[in-house]
Protein backbone atom coordinates (compact mmCIF):
# COMPACT_ATOMS: atom_id res chain seq x y z
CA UNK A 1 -12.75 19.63 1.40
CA UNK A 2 -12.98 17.45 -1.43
CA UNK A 3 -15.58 14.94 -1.53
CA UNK A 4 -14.83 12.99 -4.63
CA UNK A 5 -11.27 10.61 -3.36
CA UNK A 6 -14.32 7.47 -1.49
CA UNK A 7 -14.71 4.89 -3.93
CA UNK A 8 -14.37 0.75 -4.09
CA UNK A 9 -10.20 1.40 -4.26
CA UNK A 10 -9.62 3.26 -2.15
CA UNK A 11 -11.61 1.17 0.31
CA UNK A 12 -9.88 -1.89 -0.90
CA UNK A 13 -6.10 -0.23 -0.27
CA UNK A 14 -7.20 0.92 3.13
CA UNK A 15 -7.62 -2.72 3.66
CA UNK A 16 -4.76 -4.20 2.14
CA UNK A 17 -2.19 -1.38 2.99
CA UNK A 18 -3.70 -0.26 6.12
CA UNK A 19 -3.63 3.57 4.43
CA UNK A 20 -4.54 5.46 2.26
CA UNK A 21 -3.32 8.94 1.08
CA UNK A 22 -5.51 12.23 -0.60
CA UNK A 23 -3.66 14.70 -2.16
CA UNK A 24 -5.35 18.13 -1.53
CA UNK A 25 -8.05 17.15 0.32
CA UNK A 26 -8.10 20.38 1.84
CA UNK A 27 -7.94 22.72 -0.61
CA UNK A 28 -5.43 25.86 -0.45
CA UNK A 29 -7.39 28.73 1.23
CA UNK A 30 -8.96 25.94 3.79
CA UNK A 31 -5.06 24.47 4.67
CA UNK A 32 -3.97 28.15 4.68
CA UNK A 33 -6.58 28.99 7.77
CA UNK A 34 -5.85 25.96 9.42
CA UNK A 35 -1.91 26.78 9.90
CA UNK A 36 -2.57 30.39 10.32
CA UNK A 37 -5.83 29.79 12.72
CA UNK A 38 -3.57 26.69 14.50
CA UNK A 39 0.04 28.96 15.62
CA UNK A 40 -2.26 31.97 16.51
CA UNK A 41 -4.56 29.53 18.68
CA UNK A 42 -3.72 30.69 22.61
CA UNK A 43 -4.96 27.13 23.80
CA UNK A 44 -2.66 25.33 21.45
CA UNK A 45 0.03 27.44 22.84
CA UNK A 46 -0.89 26.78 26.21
CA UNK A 47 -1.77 23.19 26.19
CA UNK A 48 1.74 22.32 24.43
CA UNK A 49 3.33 19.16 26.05
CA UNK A 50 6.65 17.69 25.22
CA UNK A 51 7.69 13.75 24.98
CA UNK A 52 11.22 12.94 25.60
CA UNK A 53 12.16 10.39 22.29
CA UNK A 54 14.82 8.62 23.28
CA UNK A 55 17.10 10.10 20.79
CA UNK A 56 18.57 12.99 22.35
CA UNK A 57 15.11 15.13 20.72
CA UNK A 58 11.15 15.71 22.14
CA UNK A 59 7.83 15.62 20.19
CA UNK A 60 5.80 18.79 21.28
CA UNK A 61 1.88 18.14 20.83
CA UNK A 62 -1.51 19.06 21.96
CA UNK A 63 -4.38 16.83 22.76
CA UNK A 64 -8.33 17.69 22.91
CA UNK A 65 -10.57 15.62 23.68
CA UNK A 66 -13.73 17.87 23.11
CA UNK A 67 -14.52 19.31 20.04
CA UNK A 68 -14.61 23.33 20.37
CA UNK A 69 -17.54 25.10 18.55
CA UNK A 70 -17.22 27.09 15.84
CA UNK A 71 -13.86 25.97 15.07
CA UNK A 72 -12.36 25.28 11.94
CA UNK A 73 -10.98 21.96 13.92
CA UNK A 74 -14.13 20.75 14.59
CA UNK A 75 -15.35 21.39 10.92
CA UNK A 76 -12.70 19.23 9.69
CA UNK A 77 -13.60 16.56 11.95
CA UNK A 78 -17.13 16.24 11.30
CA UNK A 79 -16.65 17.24 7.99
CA UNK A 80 -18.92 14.63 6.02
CA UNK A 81 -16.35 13.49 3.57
CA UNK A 82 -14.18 12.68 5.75
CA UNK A 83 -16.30 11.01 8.04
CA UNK A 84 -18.38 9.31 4.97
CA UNK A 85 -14.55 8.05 4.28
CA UNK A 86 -13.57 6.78 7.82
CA UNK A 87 -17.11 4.99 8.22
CA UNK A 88 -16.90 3.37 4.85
CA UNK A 89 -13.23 1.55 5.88
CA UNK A 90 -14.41 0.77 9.33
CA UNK A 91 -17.61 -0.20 8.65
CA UNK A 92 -19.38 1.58 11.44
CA UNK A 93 -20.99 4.93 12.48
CA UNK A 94 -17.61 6.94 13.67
CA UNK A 95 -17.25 9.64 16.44
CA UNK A 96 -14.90 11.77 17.61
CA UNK A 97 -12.67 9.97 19.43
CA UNK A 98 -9.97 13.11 19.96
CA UNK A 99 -7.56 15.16 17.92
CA UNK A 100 -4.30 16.40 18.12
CA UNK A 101 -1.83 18.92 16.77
CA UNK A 102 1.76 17.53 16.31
CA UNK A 103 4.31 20.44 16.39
CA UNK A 104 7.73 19.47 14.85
CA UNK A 105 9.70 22.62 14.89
CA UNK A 106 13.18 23.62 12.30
CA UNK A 107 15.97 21.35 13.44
CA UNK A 108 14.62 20.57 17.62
CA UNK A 109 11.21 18.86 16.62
CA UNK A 110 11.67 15.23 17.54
CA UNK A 111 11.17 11.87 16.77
CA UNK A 112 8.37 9.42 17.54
CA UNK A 113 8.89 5.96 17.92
CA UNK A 114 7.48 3.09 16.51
CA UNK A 115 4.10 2.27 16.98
CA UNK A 116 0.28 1.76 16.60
CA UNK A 117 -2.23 3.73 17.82
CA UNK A 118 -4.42 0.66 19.03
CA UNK A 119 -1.62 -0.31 21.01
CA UNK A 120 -2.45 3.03 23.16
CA UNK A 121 -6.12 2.80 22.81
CA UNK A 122 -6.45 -1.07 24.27
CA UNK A 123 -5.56 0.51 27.42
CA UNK A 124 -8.15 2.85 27.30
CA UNK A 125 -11.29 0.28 27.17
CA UNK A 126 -11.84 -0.02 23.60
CA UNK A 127 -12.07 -4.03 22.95
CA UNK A 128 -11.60 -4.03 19.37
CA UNK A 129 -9.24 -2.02 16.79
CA UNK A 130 -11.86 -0.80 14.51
CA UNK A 131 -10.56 2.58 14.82
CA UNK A 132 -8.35 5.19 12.72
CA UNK A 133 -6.84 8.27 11.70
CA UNK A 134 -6.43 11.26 8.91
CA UNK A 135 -3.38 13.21 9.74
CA UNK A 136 -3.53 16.51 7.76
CA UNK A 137 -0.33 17.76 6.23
CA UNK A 138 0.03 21.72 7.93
CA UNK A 139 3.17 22.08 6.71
CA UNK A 140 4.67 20.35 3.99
CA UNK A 141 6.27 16.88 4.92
CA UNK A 142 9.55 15.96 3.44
CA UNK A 143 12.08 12.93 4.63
CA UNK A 144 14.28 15.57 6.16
CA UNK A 145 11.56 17.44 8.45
CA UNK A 146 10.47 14.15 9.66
CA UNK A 147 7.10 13.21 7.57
CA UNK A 148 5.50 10.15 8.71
CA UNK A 149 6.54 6.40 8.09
CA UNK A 150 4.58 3.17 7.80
CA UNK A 151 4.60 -0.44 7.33
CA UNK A 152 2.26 -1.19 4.60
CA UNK A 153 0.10 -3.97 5.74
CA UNK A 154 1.23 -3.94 9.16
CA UNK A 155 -2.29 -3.58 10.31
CA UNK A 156 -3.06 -7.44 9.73
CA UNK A 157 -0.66 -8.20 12.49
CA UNK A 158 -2.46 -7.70 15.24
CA UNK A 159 -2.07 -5.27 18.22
CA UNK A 160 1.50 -5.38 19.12
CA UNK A 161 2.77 -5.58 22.84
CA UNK A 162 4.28 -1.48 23.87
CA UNK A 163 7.11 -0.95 26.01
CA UNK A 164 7.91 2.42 27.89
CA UNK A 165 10.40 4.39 25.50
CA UNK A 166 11.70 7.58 26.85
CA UNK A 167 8.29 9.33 27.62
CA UNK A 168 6.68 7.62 24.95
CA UNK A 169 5.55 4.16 23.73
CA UNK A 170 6.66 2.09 21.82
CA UNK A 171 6.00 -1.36 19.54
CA UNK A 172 8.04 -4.70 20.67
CA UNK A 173 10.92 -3.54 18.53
CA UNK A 174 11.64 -7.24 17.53
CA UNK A 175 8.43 -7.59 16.28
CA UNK A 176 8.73 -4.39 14.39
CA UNK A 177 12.63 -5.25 13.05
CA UNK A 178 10.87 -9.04 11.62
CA UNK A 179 7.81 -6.54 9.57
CA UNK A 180 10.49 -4.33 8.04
CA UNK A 181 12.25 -7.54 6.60
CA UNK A 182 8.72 -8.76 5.32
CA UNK A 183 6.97 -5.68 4.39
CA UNK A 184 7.79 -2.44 2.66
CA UNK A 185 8.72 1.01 4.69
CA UNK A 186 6.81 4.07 3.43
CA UNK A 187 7.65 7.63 3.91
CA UNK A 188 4.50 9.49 3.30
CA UNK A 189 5.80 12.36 1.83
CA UNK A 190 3.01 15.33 1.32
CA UNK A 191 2.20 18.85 0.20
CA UNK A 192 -0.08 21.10 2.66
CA UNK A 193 -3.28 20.04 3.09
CA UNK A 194 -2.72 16.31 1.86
CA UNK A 195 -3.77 14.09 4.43
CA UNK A 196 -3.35 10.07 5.23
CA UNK A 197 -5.94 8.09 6.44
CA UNK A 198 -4.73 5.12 8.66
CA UNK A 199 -5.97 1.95 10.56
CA UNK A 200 -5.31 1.91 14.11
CA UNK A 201 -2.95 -1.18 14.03
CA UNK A 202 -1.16 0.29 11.04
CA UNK A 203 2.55 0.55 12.45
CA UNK A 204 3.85 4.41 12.40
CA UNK A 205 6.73 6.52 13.46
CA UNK A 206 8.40 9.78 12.02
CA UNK A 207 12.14 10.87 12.22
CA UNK A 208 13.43 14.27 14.20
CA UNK A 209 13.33 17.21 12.15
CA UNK A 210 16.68 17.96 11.16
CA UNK A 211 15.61 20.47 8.49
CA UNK A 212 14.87 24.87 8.44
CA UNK A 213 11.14 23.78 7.83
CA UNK A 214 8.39 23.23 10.26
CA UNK A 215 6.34 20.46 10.13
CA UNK A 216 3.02 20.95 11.71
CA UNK A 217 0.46 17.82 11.29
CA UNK A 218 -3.56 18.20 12.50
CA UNK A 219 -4.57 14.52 13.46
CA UNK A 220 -8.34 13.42 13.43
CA UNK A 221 -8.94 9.99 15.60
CA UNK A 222 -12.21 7.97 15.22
CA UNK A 223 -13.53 5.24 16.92
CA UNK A 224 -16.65 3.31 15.82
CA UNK A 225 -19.53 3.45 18.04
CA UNK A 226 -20.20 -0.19 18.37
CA UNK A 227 -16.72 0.03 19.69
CA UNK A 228 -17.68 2.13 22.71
CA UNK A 229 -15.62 1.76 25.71
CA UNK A 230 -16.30 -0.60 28.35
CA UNK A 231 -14.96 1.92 30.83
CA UNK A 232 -13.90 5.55 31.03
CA UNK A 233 -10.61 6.00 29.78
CA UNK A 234 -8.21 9.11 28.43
CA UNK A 235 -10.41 9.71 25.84
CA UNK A 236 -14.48 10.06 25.55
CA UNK A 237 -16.98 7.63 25.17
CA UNK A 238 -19.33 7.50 22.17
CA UNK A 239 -21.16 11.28 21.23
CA UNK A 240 -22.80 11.57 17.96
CA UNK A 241 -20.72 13.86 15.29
CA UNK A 242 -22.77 16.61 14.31
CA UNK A 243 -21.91 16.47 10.19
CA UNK A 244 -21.19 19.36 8.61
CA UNK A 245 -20.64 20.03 5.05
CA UNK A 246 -17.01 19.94 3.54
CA UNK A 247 -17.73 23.35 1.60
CA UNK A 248 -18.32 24.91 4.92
CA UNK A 249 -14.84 24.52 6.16
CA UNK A 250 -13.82 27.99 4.70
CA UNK A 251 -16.57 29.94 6.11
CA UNK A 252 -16.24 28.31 9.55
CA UNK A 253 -12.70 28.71 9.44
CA UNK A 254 -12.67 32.87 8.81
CA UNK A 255 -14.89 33.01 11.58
CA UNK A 256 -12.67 31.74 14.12
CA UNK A 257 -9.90 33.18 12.61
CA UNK A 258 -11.91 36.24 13.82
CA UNK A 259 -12.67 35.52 16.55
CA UNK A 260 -9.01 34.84 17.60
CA UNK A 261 -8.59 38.44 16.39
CA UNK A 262 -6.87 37.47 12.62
């Protein structure tokens, strides 16, 4: 993982835009075992849910809340760049809050709908939005496979009432249709192991996949530990991130590949 993207600008766009993007900050071989490690992974198979969009389409996903051992997923998370990163735009120790595998397959993978993570995470205890995300780029992620959007700036709103959409949830859409006329739409295009960090209140959605291509995306959630939750929700409480060195990621990752039986 690189370990050389932190530095006063990047802070200061995470805080203007509410996101910032890293080209390659997994390098090839370590983006390489994470797509080949992720759609030989028997749990991922098994824990695959789908979310009705709305549209006619459904998001397939998989949540985890704990971080496996010896997993090439948990060395990304607690990966000390990245974590250096997230605690230098939030200000606060971070922890694993949970991470996710979005699964957007050739031409069925659908849509999400507009909105911010916080607006999820309120519900869940946490009293303030001093949380975020890096979503890792599996596949590559075009416009036409359904790459992520945002609203740059967005996160200076505020947390945004959500309304049941399909099976998912969704920002006030009048609220959302007043910050496109305001403030500019971004489609965060990206090349495999690219990533884009974002604040919890940063307004998201992606498209369906109407394309031949995949578009697999490895999501990393912090929250900070002073923002602890006042009661037991989805997702854990605060537990300390055991750090591990981004040059590790490689070695980690062959092992479990292994031990998968690649």
């Amino acid at each position: 993982m690189r370990n050389d993207f932190l530095n006063a600008d990047a802070v200061a766009a995470f805080h203007r835009d509410g996101y910032v993007v890293v080209p390659e900050l997994l390098n090839e071989q370590e983006t390489q075992l994470l797509g080949t490690i992720a759609r030989r992974d028997q749990s991922i198979a098994a824990g695959r849910t789908s979310r009705a969009d709305g549209e006619g389409g459904a998001v397939e996903l998989v949540v985890v809340n704990e971080l496996p051992e010896n997993s090439i997923y948990s060395a990304i998370v607690q990966a000390e760049p990245l974590v250096h990163a997230m605690e230098a735009f939030l200000g606060d120790e971070v922890y694993h809050y949970h991470h996710k595998m979005i699964l957007k397959e050739p031409r069925i993978g659908g849509a999400w709908t507009w909105h911010q993570d916080y607006g999820y995470w309120y519900n869940n205890g946490c009293l303030f939005p001093h949380m975020a995300s890096c979503m890792f780029a599996v596949d590559r992620a075009t416009r036409e496979n359904g790459c992520l959007q945002v609203i740059r700036g967005s996160h200076h709103m505020g947390r945004i009432d959500h309304l049941k959409r399909g099976d998912q949830t969704g920002a006030d859409m009048e609220r959302v249709d007043a910050a496109l006329q305001r403030m500019e739409l971004v489609y965060v295009e990206m090349e495999p192991g690219s990533a884009v960090l974002f604040h919890g209140n940063t307004l998201h959605r992606s498209d369906q996949n109407h394309s031949e291509h995949p578009r697999w995306a490895f999501i990393c959630c912090y929250n900070t530990r002073s923002n602890d939750p006042y009661k037991d929700g989805r997702h854990p409480r605060y537990i300390p991130l055991r750090r591990v060195s981004g040059n590790m990621i490689e070695s980690i990752g062959r092992s479990h590949l292994q031990a998968i039986g690649g």
